[in-house]
C-alpha atoms as a PDB file:
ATOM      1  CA  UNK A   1     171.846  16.540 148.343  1.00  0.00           C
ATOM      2  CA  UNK A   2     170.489  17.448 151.853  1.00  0.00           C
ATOM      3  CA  UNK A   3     171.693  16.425 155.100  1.00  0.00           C
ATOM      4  CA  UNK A   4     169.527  14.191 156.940  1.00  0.00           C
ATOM      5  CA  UNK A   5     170.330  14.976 160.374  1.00  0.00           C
ATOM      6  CA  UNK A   6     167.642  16.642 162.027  1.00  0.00           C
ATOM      7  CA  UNK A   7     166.122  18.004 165.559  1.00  0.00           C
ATOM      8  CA  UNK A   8     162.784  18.958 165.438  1.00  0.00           C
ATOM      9  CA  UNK A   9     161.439  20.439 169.368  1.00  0.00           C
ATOM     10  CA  UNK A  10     158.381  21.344 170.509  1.00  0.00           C
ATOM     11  CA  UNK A  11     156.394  23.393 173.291  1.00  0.00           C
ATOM     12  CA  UNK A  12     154.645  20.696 175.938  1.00  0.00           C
ATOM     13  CA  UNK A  13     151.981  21.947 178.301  1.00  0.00           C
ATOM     14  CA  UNK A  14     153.166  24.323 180.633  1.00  0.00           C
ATOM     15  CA  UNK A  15     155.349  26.114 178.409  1.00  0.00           C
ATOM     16  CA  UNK A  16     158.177  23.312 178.487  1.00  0.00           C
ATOM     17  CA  UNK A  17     160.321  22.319 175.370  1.00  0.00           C
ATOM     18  CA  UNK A  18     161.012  18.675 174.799  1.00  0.00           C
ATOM     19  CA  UNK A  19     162.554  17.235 172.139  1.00  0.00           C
ATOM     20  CA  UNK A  20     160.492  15.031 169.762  1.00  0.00           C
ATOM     21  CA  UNK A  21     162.301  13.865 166.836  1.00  0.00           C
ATOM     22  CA  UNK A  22     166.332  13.600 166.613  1.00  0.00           C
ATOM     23  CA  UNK A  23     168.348  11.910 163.516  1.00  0.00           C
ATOM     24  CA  UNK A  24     171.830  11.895 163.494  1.00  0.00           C
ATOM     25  CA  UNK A  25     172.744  10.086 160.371  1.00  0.00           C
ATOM     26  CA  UNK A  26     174.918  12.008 158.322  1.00  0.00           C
ATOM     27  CA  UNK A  27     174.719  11.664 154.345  1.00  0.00           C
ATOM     28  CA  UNK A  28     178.153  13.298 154.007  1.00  0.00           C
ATOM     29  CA  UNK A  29     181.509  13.673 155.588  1.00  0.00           C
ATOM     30  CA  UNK A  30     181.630  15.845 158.812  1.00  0.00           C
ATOM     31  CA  UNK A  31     184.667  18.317 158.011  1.00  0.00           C
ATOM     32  CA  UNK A  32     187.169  18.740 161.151  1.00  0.00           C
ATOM     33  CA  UNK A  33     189.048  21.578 159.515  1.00  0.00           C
ATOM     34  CA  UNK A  34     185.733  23.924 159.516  1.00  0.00           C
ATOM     35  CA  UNK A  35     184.552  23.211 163.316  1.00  0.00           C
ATOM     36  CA  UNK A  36     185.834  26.687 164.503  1.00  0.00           C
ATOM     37  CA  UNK A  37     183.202  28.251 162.826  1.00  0.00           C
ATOM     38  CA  UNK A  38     180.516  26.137 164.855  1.00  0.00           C
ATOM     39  CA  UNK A  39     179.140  28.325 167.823  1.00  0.00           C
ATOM     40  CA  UNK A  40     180.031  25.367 169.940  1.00  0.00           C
ATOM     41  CA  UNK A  41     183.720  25.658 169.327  1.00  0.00           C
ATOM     42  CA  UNK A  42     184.010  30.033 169.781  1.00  0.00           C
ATOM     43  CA  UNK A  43     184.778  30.880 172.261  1.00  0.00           C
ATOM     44  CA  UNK A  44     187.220  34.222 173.674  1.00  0.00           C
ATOM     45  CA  UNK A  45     189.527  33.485 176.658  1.00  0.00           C
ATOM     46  CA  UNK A  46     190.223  36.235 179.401  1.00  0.00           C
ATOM     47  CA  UNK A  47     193.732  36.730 177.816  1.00  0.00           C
ATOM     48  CA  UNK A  48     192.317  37.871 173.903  1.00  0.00           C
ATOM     49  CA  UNK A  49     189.441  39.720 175.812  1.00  0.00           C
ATOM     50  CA  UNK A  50     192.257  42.012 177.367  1.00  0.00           C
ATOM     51  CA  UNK A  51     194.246  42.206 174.390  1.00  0.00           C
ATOM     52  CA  UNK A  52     190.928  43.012 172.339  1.00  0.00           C
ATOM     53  CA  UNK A  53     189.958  45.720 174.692  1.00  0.00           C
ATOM     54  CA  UNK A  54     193.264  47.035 174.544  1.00  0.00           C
ATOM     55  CA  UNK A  55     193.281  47.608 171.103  1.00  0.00           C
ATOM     56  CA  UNK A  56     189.767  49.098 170.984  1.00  0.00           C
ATOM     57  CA  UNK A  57     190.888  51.546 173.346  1.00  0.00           C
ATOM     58  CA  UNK A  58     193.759  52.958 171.248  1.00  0.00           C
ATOM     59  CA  UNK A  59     191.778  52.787 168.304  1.00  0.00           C
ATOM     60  CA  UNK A  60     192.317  49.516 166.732  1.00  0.00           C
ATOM     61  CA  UNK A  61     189.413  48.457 164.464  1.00  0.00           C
ATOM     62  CA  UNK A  62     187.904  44.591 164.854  1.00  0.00           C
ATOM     63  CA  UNK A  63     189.435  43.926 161.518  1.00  0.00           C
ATOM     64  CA  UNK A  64     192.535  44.129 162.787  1.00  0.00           C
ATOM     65  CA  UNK A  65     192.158  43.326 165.915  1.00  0.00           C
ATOM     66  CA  UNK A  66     191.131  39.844 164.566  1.00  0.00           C
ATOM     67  CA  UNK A  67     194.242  39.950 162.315  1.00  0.00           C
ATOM     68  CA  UNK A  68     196.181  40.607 165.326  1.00  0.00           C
ATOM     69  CA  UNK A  69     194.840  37.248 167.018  1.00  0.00           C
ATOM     70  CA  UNK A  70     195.494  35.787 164.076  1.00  0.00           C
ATOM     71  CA  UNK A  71     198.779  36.382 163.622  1.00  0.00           C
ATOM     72  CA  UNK A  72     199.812  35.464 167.814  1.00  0.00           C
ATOM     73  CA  UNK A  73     197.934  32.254 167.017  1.00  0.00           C
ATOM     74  CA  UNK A  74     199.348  31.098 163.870  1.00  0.00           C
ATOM     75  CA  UNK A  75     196.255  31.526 161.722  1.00  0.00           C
ATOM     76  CA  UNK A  76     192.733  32.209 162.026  1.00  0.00           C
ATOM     77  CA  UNK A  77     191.480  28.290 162.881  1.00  0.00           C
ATOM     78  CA  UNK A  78     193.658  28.567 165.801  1.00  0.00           C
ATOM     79  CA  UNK A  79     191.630  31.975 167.671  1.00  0.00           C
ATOM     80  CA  UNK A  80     188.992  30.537 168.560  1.00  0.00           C
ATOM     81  CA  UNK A  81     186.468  32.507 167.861  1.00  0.00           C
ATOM     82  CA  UNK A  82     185.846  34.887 164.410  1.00  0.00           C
ATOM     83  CA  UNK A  83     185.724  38.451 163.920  1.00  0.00           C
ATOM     84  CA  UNK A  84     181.916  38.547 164.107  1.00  0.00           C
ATOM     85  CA  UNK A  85     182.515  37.278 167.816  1.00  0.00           C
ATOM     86  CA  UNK A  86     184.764  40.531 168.318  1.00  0.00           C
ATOM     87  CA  UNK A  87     182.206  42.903 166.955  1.00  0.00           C
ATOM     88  CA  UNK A  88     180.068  41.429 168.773  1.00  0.00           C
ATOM     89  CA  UNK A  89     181.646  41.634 172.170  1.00  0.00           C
ATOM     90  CA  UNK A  90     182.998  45.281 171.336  1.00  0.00           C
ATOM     91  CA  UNK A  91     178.839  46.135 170.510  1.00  0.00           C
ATOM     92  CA  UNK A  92     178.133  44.351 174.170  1.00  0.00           C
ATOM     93  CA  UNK A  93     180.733  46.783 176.095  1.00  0.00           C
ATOM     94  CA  UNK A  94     179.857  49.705 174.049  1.00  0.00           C
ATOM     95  CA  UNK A  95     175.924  48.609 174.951  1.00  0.00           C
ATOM     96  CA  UNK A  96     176.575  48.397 178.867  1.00  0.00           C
ATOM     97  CA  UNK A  97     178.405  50.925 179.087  1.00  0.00           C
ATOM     98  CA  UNK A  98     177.205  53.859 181.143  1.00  0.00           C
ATOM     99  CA  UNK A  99     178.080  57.905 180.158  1.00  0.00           C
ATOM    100  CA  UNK A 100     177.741  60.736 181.929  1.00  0.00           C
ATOM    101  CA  UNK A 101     174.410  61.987 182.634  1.00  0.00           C
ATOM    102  CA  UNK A 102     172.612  58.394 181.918  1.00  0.00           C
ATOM    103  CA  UNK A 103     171.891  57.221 185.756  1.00  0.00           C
ATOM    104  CA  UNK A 104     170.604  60.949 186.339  1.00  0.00           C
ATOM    105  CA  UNK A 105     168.169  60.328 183.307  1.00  0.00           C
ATOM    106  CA  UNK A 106     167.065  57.467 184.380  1.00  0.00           C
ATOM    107  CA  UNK A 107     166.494  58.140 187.663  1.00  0.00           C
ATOM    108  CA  UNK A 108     164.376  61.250 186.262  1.00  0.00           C
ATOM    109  CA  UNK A 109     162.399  58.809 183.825  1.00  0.00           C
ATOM    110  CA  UNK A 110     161.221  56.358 186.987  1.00  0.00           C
ATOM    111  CA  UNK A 111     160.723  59.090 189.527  1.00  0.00           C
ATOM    112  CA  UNK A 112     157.881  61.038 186.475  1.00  0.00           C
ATOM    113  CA  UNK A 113     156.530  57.329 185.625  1.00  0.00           C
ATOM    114  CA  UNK A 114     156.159  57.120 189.467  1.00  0.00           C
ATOM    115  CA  UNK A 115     154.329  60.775 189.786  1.00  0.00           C
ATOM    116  CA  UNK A 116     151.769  59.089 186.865  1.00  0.00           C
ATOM    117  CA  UNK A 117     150.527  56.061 188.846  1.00  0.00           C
END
């Protein structure tokens, strides 16, 4: 049995996206219990952030860092978000973060692409 609820969008002239067809008649029973694991509802607060970079700094694996949340919340539909949102975040920093050496490389790679035009 399939869900009928559907949104169906398209590209308008001018690169614009408008909606063109939008059913929101359910054939089933929406379940409360599971909305934390809708995008919509994840979310980490400034206070877990700091508590999750804490732990990454000493070492603590996202695993565990999500079964720390888990346990200060009082289980895991409580966080607020799921471990995949720590990973994720931890990948972000870990992304943007800058080491030694990488401005001076880049600086090197724009002054030579520079030189070529």
């Amino acid at each position: 049995m399939e869900c009928g609820t559907g949104l169906h969008i398209k590209r308008n002239y001018g690169d614009k996206w408008a909606i063109h067809d939008f059913i929101k008649d359910h054939n089933h029973d929406l379940f409360l219990a599971y909305a934390h694991y809708f995008p919509c509802h994840r979310r980490i607060n400034q206070a877990q952030n700091q508590c999750i970079e804490t732990l990454q700094h000493v070492g603590v694996r996202p695993s565990k860092n999500f079964a720390t949340l888990t346990k200060q919340h009082g289980g895991s539909e409580k966080v607020g978000c799921l471990e995949r949102d720590i990973r994720n975040l931890l990948d972000k920093d870990r992304r943007l973060t800058l080491e030694s050496g990488d401005a001076n490389a880049m600086l090197e790679c724009f002054t030579l692409m520079q030189e070529e035009i």
